[in-house]
Protein backbone atom coordinates (compact mmCIF):
# COMPACT_ATOMS: atom_id res chain seq x y z
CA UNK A 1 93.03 86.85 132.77
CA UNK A 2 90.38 89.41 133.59
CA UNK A 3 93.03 92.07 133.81
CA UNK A 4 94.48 91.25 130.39
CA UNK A 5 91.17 91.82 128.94
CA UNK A 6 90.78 95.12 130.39
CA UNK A 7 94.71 95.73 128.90
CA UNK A 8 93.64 94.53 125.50
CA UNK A 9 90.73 96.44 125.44
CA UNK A 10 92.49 99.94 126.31
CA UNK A 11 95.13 98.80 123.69
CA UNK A 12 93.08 98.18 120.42
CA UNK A 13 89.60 100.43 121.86
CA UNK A 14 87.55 97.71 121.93
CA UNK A 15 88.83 96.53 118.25
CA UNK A 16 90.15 93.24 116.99
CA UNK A 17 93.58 93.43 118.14
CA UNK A 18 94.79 91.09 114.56
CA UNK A 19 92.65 94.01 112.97
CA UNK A 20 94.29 97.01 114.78
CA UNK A 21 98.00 95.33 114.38
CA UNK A 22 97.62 94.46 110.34
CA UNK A 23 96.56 97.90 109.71
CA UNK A 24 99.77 99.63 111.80
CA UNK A 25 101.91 96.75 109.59
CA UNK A 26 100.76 98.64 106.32
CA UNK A 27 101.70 102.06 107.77
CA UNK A 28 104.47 103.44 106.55
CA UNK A 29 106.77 105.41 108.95
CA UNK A 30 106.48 109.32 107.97
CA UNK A 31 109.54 110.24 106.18
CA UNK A 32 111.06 107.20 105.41
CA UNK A 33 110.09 106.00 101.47
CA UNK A 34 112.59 103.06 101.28
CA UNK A 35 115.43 105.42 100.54
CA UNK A 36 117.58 105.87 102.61
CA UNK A 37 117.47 109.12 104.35
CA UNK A 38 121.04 110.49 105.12
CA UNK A 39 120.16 110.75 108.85
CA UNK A 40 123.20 110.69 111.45
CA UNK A 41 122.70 107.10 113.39
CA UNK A 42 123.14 106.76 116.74
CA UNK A 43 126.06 104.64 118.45
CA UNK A 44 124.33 101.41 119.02
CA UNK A 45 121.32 101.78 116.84
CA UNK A 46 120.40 99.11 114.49
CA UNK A 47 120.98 98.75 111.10
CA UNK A 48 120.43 96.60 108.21
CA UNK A 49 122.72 95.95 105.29
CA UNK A 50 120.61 94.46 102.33
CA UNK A 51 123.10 92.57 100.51
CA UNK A 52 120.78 92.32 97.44
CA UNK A 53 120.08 95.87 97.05
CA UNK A 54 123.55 97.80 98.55
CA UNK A 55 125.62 99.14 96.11
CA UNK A 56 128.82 98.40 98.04
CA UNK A 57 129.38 96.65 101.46
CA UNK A 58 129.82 99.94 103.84
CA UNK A 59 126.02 100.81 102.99
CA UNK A 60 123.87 100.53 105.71
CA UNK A 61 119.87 102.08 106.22
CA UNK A 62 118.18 102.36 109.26
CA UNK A 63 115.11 100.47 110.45
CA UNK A 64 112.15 102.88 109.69
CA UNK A 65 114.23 102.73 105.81
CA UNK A 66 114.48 99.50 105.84
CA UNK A 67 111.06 98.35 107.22
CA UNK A 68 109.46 100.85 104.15
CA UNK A 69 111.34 99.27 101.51
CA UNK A 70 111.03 96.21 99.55
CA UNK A 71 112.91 93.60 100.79
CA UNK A 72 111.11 90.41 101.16
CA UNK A 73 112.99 87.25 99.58
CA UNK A 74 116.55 89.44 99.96
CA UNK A 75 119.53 88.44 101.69
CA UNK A 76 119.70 90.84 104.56
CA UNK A 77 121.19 90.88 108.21
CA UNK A 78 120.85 93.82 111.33
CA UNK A 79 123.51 94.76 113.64
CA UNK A 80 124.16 97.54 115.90
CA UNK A 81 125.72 100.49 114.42
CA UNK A 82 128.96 102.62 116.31
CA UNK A 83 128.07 105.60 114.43
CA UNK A 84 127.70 106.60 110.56
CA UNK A 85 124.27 107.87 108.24
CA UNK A 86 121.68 105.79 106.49
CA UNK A 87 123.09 105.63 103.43
């Protein structure tokens, strides 16, 4: 128990760790607005396909995309990708 302390301590500095996690929740990632960013995705990465906001069923954005954008309340589901671009 003692040693978790110490861990939790040199995790958050000494800060409320619900505090320190919240406020890297509301932190975008840089470059990713939502849009999907026409990077190449690596074999095995994951990928989301937002069935409420795709235009048709190939499209697929990656997670840092995905997490930026606005999809609470959609009908979404991840797998892992064999290749492709956030599109």
């Amino acid at each position: 128990p003692e040693m978790f302390h110490w861990c939790e301590w040199l995790l958050f500095f000494g800060s409320d760790p619900d505090a320190v996690l919240e406020s890297l929740r509301l932190v975008k990632p840089a470059g990713h607005t939502g849009e999907p960013c026409a990077r190449i995705l690596k074999p095995g990465e994951t990928i989301y396909h937002c069935r409420t906001c795709q235009a048709d069923p190939t499209a697929a954005v990656c997670a840092p995309c995905f997490l930026a954008g606005e999809h609470a309340g959609h009908e979404y589901f991840m797998v892992r990708t064999g290749g492709g671009c956030c599109n």
